[in-house]
Protein backbone atom coordinates (compact mmCIF):
# COMPACT_ATOMS: atom_id res chain seq x y z
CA UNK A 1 -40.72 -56.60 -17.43
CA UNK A 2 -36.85 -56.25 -18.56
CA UNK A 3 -34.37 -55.18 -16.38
CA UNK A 4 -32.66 -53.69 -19.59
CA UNK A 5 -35.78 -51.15 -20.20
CA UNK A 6 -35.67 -50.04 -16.54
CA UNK A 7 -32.03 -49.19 -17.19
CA UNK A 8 -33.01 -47.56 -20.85
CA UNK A 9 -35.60 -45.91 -18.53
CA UNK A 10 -33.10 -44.01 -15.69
CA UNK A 11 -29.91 -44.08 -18.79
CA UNK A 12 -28.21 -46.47 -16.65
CA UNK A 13 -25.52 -48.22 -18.75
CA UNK A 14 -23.05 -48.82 -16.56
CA UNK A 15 -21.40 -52.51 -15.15
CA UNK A 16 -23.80 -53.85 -12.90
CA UNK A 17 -22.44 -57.43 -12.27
CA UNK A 18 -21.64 -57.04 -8.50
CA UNK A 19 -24.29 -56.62 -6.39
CA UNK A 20 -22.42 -54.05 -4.57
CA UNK A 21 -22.53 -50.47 -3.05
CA UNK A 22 -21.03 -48.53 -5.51
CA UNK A 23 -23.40 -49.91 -7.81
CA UNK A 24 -26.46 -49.33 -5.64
CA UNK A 25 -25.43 -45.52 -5.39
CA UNK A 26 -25.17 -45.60 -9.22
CA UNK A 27 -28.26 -46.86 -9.84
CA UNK A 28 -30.06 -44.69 -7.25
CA UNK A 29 -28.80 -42.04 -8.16
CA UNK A 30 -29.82 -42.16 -11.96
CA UNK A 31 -33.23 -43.61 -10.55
CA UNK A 32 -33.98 -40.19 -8.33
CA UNK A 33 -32.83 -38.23 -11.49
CA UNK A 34 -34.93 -39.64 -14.08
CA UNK A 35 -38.51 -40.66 -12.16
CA UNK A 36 -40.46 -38.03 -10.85
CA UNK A 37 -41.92 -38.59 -7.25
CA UNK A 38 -45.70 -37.27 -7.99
CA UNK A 39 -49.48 -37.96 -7.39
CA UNK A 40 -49.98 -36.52 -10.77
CA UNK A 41 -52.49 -39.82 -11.15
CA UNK A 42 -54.93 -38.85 -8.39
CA UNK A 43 -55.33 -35.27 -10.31
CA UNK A 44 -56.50 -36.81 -13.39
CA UNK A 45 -58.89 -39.14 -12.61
CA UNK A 46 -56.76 -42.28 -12.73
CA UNK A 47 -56.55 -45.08 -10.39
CA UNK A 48 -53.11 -46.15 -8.97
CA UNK A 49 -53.02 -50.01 -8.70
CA UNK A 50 -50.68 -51.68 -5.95
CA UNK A 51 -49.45 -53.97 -8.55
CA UNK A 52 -45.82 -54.56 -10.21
CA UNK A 53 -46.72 -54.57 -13.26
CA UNK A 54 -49.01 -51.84 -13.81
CA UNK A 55 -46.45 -50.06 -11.97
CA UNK A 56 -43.62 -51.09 -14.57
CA UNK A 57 -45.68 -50.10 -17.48
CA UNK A 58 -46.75 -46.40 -15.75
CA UNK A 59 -43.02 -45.50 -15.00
CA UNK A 60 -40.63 -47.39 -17.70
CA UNK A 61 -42.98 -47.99 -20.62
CA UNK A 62 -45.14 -44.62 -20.15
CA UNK A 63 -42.26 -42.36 -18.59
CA UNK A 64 -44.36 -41.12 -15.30
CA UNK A 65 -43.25 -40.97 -12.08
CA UNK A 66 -45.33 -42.22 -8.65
CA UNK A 67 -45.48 -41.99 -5.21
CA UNK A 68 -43.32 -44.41 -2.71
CA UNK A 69 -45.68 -46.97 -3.19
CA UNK A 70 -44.54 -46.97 -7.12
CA UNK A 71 -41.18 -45.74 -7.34
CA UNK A 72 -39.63 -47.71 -4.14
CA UNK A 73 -41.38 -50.91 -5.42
CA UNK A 74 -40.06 -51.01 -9.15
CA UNK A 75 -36.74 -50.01 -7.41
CA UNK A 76 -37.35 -53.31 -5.39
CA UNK A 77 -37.75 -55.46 -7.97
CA UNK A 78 -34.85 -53.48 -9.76
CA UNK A 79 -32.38 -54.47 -7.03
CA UNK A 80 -34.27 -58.07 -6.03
CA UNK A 81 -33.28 -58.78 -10.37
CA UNK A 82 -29.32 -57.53 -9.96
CA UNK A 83 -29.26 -60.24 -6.59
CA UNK A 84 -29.23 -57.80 -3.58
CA UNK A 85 -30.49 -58.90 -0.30
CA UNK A 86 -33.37 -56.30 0.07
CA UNK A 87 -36.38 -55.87 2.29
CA UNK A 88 -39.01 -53.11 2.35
CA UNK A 89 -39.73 -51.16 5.61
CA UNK A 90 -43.06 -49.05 7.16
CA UNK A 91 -42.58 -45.80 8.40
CA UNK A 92 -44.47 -43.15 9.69
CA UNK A 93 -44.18 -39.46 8.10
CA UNK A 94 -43.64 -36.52 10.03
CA UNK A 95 -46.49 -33.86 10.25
CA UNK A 96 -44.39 -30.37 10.72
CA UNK A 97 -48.29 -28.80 11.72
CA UNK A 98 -49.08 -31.17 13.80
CA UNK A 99 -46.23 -31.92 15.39
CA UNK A 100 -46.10 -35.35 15.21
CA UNK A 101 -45.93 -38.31 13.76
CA UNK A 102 -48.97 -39.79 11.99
CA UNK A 103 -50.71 -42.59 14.05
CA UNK A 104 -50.86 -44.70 10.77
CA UNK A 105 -48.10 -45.91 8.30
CA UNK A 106 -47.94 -44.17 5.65
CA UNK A 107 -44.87 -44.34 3.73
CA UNK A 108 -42.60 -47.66 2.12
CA UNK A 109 -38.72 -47.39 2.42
CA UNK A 110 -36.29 -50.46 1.61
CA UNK A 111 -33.73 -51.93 3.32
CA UNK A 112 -30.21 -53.74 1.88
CA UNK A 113 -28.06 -55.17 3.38
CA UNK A 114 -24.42 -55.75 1.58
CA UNK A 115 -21.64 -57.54 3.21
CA UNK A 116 -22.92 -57.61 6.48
CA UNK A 117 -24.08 -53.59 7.20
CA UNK A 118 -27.42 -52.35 6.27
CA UNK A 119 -28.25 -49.37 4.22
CA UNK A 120 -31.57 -47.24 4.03
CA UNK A 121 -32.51 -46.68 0.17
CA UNK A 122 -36.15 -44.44 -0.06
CA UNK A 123 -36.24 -43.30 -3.73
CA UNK A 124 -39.81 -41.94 -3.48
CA UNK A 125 -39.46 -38.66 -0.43
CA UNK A 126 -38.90 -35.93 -3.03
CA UNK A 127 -38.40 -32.18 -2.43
CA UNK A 128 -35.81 -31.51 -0.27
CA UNK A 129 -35.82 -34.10 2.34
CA UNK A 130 -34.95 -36.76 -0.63
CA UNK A 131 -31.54 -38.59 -0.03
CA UNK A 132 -28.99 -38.71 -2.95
CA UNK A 133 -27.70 -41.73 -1.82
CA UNK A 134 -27.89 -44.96 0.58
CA UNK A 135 -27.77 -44.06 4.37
CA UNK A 136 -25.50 -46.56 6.14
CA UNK A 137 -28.60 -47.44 9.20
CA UNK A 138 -26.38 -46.54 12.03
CA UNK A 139 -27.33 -44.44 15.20
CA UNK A 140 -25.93 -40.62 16.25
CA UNK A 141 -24.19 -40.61 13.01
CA UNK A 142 -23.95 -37.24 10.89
CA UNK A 143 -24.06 -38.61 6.82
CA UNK A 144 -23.67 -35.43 4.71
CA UNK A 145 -25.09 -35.28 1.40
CA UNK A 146 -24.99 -32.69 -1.30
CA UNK A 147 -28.65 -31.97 -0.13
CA UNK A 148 -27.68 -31.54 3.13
CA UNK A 149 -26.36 -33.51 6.62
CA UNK A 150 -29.07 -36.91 7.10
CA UNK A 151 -29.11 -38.44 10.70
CA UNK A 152 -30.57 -41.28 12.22
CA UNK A 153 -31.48 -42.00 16.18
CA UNK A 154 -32.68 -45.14 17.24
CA UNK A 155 -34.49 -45.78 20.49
CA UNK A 156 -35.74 -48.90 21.51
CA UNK A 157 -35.94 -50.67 18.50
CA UNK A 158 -37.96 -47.21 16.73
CA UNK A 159 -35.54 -45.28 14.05
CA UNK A 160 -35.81 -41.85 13.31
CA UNK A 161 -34.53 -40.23 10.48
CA UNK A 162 -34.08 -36.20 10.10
CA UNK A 163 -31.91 -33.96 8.35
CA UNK A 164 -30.42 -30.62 9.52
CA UNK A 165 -31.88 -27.93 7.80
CA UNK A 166 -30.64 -25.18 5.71
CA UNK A 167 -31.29 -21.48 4.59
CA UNK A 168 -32.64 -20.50 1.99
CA UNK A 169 -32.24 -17.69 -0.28
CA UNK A 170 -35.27 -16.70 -2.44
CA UNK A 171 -34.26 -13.03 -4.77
CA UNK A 172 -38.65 -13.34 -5.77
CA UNK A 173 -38.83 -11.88 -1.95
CA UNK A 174 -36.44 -9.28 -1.70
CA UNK A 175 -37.99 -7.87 1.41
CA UNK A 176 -37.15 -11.68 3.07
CA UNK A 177 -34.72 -13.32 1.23
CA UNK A 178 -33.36 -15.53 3.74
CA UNK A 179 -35.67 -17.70 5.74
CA UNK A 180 -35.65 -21.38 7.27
CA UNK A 181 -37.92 -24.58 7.02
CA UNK A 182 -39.78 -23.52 10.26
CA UNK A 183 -38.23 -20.80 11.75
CA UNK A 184 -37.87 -21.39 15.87
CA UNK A 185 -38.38 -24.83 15.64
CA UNK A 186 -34.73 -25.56 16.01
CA UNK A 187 -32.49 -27.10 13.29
CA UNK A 188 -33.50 -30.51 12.64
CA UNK A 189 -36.14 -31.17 10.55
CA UNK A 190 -37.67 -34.46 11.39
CA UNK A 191 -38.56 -37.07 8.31
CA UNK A 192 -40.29 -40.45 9.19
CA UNK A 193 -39.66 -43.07 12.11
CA UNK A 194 -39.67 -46.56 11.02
CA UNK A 195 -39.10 -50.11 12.33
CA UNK A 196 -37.10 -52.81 11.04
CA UNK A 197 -40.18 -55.09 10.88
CA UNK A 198 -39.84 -56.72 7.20
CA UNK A 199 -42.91 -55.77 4.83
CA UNK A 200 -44.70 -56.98 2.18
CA UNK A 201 -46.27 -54.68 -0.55
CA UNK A 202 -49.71 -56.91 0.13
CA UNK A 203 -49.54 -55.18 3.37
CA UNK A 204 -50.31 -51.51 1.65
CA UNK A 205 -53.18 -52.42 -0.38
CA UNK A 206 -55.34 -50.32 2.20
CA UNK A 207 -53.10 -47.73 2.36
CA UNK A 208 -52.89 -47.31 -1.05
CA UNK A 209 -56.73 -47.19 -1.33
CA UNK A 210 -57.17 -44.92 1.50
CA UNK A 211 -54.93 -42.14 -0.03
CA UNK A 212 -56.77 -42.54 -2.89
CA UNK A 213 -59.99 -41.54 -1.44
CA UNK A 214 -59.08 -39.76 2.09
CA UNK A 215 -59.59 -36.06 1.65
CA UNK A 216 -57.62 -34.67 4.79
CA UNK A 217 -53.93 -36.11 3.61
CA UNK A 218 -51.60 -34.15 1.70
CA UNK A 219 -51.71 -35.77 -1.63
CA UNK A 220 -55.81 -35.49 -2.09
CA UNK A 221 -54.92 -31.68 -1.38
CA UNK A 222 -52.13 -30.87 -3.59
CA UNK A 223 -50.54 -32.17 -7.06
CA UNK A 224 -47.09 -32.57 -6.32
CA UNK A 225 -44.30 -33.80 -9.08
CA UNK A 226 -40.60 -33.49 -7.73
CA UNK A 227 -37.51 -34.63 -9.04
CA UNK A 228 -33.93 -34.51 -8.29
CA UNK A 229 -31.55 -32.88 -10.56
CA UNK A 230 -27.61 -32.56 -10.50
CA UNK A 231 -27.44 -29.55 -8.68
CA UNK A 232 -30.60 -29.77 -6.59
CA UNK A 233 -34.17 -30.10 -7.06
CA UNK A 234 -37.62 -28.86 -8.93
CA UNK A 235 -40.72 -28.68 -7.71
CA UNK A 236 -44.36 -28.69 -8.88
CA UNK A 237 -47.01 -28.15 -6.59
CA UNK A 238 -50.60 -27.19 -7.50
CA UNK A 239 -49.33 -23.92 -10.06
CA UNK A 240 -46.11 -23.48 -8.12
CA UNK A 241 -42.69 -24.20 -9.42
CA UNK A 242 -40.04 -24.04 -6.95
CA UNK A 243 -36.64 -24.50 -8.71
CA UNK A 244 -33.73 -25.04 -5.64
CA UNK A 245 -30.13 -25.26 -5.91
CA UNK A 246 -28.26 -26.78 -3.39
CA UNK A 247 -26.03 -25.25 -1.42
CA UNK A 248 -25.46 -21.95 -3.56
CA UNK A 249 -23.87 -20.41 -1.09
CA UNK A 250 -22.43 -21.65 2.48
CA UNK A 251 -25.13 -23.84 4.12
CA UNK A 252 -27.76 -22.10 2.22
CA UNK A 253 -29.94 -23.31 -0.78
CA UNK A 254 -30.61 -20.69 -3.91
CA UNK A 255 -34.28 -20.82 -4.14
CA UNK A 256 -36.66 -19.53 -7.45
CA UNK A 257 -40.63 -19.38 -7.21
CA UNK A 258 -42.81 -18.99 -10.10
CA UNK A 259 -46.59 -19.42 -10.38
CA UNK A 260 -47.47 -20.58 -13.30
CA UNK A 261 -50.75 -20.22 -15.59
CA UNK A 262 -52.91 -23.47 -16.72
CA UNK A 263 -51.55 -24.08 -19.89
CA UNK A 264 -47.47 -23.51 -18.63
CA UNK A 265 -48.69 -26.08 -16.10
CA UNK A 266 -48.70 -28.56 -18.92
CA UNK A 267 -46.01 -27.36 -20.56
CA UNK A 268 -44.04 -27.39 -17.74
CA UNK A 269 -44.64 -31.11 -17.04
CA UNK A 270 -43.21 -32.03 -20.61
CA UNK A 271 -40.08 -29.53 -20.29
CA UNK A 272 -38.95 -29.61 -16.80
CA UNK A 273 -40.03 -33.51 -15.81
CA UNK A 274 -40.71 -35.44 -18.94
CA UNK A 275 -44.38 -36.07 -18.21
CA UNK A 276 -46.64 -36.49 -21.01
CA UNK A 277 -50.19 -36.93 -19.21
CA UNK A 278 -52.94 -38.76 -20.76
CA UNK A 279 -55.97 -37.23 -19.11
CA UNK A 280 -56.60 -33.72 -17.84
CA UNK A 281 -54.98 -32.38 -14.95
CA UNK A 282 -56.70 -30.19 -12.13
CA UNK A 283 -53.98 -28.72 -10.11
């Protein structure tokens, strides 16, 4: 594992001598750009190990993507090598249908902390609730990002973090071009909620077994690959591409749909994301 190849990896060639904010948001940002957040693994019949090293190899060496148990941890070790003071963090995703939080933690974020204030770094969200940049972890603040305006709340010793939604404009639907993320449910879209209880990646093991195998959570049910570009973000889910722009017009976000066939699945993977799969995928 070279610290050199993961920079060859997200075309990172910039100073990176000070372990510093500026160079954080550099880093990040090229990391988001370049590795996909996907499940692609659990579509093809592969296993995904908890390990740093078989992580390393998947993403740098074999130009994949993973989920936040992958892409947060090489970013981890990324940042542990340059000397920042970095911890990861549980949280607990948000479940729009349900309403709720799930009972169980179910997603890794990191923590750094430069000069005294602490940021929130989460590489591995994707779509459109993916930050572009650190989050400074302070309460009732507004932090707008080209994806849109991030907040966090904190309430006895729990932190939420949600983001203000946007419209969206879609041309596919004529008859409905504008709509929101869940109309009537008020502006805020709620993320995760999270304590500041240091983790270790140990402590995921049966997490990342149980998503492996569970069939009722999101990532058994759907092939997802996401990844940030400069002006917004693509999508892949199951044989849907969802290409969005951010910000196209005032407070709303251009939107393009396509379904796509079997083989421009494939394809698509290779053009749009980079992904070369070894076995067969079943959308």
């Amino acid at each position: 594992m070279d610290i050199q190849e993961y920079f060859g990896r997200i075309s990172y060639d910039k100073p990176h001598k000070d372990a510093d904010l500026q160079t954080l948001t550099a880093i990040f940002q090229h990391h988001i750009q370049a590795i996909p957040f996907e499940n692609l693994s659990m579509h093809c019949g592969e296993p995904i190990q908890l390990d740093l090293q078989a992580t390393y190899d998947k993403i740098v060496r074999k130009k994949r993507g993973g989920w936040c148990l992958e892409g947060n941890h090489l970013l981890l070790w990324a940042l542990q090598e340059l000397g920042y003071d970095i911890c990861i963090l549980g949280a607990n995703s948000y479940e729009p249908a349900e309403r709720a939080y799930t009972a169980e933690v179910n997603h890794v974020l990191l923590k750094v902390v430069i000069q005294g204030n602490s940021y929130i770094v989460d590489a591995s969200f994707g779509g459109a609730y993916q930050m572009w940049q650190p989050l400074m972890l302070i309460s009732g603040k507004d932090q707008p990002q080209v994806p849109g305006i991030f907040r966090f709340t904190e309430d006895n010793g729990t932190w939420y973090f949600e983001k203000v939604k946007r419209k969206h404009y879609i041309p596919e639907k004529s008859e409905a071009p504008y709509f929101t993320d869940a109309p009537g449910a008020g502006n805020i879209r709620k993320i995760y909620r999270f304590t500041l209880e240091p983790r270790h990646i140990n402590d995921f093991q049966q997490l990342n077994m149980y998503l492996q195998v569970s069939p009722d959570n999101i990532l058994q049910k759907k092939s997802l690959c996401s990844l940030q570009t400069t002006e917004g973000h693509i999508a892949l889910v199951g044989w849907t591409l969802t290409e969005m722009k951010y910000n196209y017009t005032e407070d709303t976000d251009l939107v393009h749909i396509t379904t796509l066939t079997d083989e421009e699945v494939e394809k698509t993977l290779k053009e749009k994301f980079n992904i070369v799969l070894e076995n067969k995928l079943v959308p």
